[in-house]
PDB file of N, CA and C in Angstrom:
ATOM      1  N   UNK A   1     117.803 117.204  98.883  1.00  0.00           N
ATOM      2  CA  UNK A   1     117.480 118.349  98.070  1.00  0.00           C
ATOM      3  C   UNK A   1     116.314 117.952  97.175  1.00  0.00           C
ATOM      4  N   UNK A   2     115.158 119.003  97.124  1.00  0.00           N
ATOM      5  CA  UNK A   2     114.193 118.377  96.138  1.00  0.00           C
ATOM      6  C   UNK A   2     113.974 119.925  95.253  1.00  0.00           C
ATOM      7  N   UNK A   3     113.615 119.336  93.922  1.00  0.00           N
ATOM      8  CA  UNK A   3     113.339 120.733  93.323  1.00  0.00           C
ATOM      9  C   UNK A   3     112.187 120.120  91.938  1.00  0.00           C
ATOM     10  N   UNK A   4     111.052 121.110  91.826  1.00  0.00           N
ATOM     11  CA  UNK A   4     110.260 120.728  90.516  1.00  0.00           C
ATOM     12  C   UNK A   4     111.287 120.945  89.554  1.00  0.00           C
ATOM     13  N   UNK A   5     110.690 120.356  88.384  1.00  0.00           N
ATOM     14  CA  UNK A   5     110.986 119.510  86.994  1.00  0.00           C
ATOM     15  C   UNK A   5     111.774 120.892  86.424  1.00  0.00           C
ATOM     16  N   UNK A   6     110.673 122.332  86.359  1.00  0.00           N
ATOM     17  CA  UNK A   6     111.332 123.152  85.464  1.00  0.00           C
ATOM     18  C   UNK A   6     112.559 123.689  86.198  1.00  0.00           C
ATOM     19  N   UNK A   7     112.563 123.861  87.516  1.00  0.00           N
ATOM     20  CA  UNK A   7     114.077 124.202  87.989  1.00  0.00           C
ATOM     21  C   UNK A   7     115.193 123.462  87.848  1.00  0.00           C
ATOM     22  N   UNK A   8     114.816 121.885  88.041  1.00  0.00           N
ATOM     23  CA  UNK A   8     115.645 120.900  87.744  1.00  0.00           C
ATOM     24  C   UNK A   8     115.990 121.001  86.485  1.00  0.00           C
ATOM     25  N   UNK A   9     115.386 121.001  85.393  1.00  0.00           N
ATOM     26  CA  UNK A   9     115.897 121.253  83.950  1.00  0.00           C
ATOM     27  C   UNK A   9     117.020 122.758  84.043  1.00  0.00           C
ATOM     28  N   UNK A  10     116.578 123.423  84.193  1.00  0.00           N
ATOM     29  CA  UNK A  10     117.622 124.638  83.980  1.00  0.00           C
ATOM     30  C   UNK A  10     119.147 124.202  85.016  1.00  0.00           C
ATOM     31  N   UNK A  11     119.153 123.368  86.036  1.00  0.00           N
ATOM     32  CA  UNK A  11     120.462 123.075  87.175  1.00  0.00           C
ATOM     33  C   UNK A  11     120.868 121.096  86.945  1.00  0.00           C
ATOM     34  N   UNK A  12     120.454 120.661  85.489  1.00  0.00           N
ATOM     35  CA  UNK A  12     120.870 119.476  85.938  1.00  0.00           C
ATOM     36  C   UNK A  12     122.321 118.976  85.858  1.00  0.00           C
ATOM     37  N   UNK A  13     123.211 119.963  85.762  1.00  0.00           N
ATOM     38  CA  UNK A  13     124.601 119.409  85.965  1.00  0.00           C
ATOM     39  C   UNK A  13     124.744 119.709  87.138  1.00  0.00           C
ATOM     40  N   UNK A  14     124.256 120.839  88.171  1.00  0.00           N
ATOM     41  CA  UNK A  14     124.405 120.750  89.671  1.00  0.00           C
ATOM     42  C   UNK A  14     123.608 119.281  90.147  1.00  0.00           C
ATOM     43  N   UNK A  15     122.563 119.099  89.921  1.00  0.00           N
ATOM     44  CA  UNK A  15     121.884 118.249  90.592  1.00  0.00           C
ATOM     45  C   UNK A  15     122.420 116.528  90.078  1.00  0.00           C
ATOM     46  N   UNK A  16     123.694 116.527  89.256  1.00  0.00           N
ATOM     47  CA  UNK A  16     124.012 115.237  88.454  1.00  0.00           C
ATOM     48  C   UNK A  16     125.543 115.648  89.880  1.00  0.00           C
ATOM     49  N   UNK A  17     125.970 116.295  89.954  1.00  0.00           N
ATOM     50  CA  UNK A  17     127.411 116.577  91.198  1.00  0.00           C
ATOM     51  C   UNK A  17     126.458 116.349  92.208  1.00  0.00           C
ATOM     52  N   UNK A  18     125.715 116.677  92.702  1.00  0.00           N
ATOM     53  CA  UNK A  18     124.924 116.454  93.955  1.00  0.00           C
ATOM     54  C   UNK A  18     124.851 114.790  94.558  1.00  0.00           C
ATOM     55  N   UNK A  19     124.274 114.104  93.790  1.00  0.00           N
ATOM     56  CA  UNK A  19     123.953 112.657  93.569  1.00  0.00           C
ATOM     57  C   UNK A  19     125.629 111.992  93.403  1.00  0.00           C
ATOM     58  N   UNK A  20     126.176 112.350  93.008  1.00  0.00           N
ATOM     59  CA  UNK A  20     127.310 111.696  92.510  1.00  0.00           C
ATOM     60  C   UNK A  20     128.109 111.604  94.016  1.00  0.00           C
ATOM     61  N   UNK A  21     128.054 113.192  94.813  1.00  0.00           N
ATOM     62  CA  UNK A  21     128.471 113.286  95.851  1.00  0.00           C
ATOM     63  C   UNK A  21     127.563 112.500  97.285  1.00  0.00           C
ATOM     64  N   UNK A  22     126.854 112.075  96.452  1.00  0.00           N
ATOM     65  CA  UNK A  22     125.717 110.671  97.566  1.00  0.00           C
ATOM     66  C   UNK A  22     125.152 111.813  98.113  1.00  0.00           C
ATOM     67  N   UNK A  23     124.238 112.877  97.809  1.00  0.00           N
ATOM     68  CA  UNK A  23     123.615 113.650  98.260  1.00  0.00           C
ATOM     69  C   UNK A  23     122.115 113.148  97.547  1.00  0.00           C
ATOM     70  N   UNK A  24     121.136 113.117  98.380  1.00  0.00           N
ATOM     71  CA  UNK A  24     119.595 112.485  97.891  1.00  0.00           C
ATOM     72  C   UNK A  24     119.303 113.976  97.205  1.00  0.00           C
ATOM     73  N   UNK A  25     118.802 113.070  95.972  1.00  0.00           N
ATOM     74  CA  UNK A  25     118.281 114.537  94.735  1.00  0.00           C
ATOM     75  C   UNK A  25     116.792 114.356  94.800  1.00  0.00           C
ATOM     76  N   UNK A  26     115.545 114.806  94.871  1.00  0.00           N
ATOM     77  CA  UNK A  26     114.512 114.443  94.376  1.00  0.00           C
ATOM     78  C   UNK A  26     113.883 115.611  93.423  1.00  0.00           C
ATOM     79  N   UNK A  27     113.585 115.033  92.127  1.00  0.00           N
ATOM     80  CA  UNK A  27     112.722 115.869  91.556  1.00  0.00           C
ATOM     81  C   UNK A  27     111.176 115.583  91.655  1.00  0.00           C
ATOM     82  N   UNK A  28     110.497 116.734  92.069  1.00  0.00           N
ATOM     83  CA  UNK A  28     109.089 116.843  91.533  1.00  0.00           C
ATOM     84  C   UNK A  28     108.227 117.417  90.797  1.00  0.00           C
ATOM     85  N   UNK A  29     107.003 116.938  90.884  1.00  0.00           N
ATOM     86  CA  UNK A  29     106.058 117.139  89.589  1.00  0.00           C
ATOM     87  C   UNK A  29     104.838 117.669  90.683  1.00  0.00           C
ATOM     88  N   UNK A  30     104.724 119.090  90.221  1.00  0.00           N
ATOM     89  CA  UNK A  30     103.643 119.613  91.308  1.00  0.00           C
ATOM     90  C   UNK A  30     103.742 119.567  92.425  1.00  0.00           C
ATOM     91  N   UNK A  31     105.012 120.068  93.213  1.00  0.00           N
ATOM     92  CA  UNK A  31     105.330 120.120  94.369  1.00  0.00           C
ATOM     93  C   UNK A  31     105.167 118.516  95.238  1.00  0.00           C
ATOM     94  N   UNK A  32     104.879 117.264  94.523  1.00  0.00           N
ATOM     95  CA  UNK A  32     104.937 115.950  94.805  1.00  0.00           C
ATOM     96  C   UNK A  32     105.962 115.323  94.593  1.00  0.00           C
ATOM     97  N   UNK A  33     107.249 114.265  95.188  1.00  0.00           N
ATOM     98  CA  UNK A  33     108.281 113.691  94.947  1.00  0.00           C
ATOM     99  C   UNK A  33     107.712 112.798  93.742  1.00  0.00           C
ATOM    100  N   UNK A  34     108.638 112.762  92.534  1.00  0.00           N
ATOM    101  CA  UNK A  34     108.240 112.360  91.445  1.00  0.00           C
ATOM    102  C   UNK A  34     109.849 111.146  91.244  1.00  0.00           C
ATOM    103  N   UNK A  35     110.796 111.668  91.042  1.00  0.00           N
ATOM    104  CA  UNK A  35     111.840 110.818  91.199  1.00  0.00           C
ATOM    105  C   UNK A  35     112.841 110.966  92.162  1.00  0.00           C
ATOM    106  N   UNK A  36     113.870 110.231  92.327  1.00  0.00           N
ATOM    107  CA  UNK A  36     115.464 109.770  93.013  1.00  0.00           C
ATOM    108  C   UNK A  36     116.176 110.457  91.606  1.00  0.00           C
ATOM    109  N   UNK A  37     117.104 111.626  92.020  1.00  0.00           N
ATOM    110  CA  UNK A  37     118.343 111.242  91.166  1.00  0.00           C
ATOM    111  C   UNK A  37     119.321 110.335  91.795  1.00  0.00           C
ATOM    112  N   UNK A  38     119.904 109.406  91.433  1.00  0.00           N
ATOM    113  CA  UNK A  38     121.249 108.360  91.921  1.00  0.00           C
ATOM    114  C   UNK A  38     122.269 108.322  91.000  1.00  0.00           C
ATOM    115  N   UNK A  39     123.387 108.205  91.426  1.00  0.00           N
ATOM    116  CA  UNK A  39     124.466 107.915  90.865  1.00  0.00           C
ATOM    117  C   UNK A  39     124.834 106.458  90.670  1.00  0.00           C
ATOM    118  N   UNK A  40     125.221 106.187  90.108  1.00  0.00           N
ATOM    119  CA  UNK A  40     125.817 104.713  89.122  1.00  0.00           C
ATOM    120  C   UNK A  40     126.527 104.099  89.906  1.00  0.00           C
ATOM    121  N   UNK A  41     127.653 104.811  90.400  1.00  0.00           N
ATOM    122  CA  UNK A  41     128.942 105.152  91.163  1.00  0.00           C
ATOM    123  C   UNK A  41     128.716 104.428  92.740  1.00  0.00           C
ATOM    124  N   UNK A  42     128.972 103.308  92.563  1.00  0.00           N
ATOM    125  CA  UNK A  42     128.753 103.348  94.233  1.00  0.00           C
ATOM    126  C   UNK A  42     129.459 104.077  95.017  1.00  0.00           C
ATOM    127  N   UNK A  43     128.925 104.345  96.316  1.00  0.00           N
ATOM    128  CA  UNK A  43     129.781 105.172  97.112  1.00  0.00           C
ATOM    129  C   UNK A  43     131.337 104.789  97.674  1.00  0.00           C
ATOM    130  N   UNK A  44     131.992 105.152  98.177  1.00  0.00           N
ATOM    131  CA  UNK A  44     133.271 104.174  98.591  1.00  0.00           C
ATOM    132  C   UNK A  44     133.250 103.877 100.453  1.00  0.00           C
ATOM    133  N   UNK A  45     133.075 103.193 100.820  1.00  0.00           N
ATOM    134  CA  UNK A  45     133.015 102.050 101.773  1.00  0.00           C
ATOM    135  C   UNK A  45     133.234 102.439 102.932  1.00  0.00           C
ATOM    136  N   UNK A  46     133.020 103.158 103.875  1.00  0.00           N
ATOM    137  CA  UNK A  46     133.959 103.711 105.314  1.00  0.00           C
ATOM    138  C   UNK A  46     133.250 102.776 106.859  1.00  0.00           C
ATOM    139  N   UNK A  47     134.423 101.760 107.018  1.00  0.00           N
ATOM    140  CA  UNK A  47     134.374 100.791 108.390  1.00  0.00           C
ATOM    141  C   UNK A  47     134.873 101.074 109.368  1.00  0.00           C
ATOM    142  N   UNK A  48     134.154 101.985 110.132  1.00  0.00           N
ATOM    143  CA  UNK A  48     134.773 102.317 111.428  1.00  0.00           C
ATOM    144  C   UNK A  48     135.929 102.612 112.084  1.00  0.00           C
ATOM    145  N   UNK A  49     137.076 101.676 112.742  1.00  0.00           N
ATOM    146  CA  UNK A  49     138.632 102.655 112.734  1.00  0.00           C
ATOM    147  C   UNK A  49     139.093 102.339 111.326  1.00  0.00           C
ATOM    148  N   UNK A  50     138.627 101.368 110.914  1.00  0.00           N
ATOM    149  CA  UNK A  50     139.593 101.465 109.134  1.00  0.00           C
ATOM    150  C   UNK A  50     138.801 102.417 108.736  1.00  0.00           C
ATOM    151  N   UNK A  51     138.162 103.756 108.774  1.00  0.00           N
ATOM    152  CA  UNK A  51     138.063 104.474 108.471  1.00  0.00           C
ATOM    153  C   UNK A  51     138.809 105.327 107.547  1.00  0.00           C
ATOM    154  N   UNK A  52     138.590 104.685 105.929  1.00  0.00           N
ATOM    155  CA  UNK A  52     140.086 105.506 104.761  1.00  0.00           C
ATOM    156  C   UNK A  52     141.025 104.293 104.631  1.00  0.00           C
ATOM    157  N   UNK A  53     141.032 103.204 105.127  1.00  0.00           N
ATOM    158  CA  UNK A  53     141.296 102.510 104.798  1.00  0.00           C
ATOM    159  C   UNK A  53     141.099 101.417 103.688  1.00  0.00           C
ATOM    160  N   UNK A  54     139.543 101.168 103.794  1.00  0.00           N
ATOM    161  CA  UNK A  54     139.320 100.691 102.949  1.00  0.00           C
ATOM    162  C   UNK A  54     137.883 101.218 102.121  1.00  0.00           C
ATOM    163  N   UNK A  55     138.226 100.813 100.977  1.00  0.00           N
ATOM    164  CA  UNK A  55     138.029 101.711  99.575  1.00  0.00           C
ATOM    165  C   UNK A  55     136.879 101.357  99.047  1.00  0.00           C
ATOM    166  N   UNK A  56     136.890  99.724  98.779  1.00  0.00           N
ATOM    167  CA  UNK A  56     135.778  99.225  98.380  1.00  0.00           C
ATOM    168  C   UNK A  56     135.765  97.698  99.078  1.00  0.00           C
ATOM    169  N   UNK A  57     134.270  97.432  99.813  1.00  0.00           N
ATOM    170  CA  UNK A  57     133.611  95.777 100.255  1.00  0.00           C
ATOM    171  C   UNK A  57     134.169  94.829  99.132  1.00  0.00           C
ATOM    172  N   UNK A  58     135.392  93.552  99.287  1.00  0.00           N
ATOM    173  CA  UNK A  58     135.722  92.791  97.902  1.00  0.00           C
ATOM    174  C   UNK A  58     133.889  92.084  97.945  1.00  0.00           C
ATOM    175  N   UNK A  59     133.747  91.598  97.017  1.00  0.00           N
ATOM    176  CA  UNK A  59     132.540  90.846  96.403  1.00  0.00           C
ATOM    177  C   UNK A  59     132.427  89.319  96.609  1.00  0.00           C
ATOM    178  N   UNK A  60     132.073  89.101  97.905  1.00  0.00           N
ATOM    179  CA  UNK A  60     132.112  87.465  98.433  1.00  0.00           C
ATOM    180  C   UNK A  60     131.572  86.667  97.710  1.00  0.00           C
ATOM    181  N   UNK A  61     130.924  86.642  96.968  1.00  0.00           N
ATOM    182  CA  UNK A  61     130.039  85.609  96.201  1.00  0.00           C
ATOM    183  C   UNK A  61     131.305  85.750  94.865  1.00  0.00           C
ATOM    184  N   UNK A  62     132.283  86.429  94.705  1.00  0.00           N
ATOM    185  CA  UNK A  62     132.535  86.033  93.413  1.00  0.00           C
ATOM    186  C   UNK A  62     133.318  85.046  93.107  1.00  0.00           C
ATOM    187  N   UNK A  63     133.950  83.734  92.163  1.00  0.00           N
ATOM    188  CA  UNK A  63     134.846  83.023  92.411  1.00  0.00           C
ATOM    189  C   UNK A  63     135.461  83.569  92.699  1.00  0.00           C
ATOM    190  N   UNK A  64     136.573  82.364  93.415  1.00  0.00           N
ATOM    191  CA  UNK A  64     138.331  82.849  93.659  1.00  0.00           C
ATOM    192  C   UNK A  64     139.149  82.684  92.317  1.00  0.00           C
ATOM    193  N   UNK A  65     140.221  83.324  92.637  1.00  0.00           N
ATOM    194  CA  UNK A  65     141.134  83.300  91.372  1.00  0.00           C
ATOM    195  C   UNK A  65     141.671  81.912  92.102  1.00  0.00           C
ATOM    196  N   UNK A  66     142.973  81.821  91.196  1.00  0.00           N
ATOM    197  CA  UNK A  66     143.843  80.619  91.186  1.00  0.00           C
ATOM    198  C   UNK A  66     144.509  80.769  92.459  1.00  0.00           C
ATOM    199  N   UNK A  67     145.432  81.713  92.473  1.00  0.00           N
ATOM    200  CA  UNK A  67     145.779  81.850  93.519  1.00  0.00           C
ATOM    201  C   UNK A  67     145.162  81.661  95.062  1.00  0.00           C
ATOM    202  N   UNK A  68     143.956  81.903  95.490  1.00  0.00           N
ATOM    203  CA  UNK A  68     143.268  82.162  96.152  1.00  0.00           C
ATOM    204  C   UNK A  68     143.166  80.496  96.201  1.00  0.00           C
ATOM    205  N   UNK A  69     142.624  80.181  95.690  1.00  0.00           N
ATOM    206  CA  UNK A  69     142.124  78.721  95.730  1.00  0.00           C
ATOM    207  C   UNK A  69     143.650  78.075  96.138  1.00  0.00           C
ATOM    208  N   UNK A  70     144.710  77.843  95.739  1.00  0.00           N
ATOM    209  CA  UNK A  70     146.147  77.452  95.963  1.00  0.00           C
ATOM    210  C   UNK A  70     146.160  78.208  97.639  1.00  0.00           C
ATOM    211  N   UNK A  71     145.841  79.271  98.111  1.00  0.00           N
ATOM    212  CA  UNK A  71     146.223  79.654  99.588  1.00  0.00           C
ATOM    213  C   UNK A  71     145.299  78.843 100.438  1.00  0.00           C
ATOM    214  N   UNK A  72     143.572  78.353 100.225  1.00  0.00           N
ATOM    215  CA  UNK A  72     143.268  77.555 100.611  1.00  0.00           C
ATOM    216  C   UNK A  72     143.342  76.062 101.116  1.00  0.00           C
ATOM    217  N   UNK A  73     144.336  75.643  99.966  1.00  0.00           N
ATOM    218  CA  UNK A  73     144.524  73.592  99.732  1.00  0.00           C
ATOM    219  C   UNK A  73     145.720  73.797 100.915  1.00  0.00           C
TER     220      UNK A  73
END
């Protein structure tokens, strides 16, 4: 979805649900792409037959807890 600046000003709580819903927002300036609206929010994760299964990628680089480290030794 792209829309100039002054339409975007009068709809930016539609265009803040848009983005949120991982829908590409662009505003422009003189009929030229000027920005990305994005959401903060990462999206949630969908792997093929786990499809809804899983929710969110865990974060490999982060330490292990205690536990974790104890299922390893």
């Amino acid at each position: 979805m792209q829309m100039n600046i002054a339409e975007a000003k009068a709809k930016l709580s539609e265009l803040i649900a848009a983005a949120e819903k991982g829908e590409e927002v662009i505003i422009a300036r003189g009929g030229q792409p000027a920005v990305r609206l994005v959401s903060v929010h990462r999206p949630t994760v969908r792997i093929g037959i786990g499809d809804g299964l899983v929710s969110r990628v865990p974060d490999f680089l982060a330490p292990m807890s205690e536990n974790e480290l104890r299922d390893w030794e």
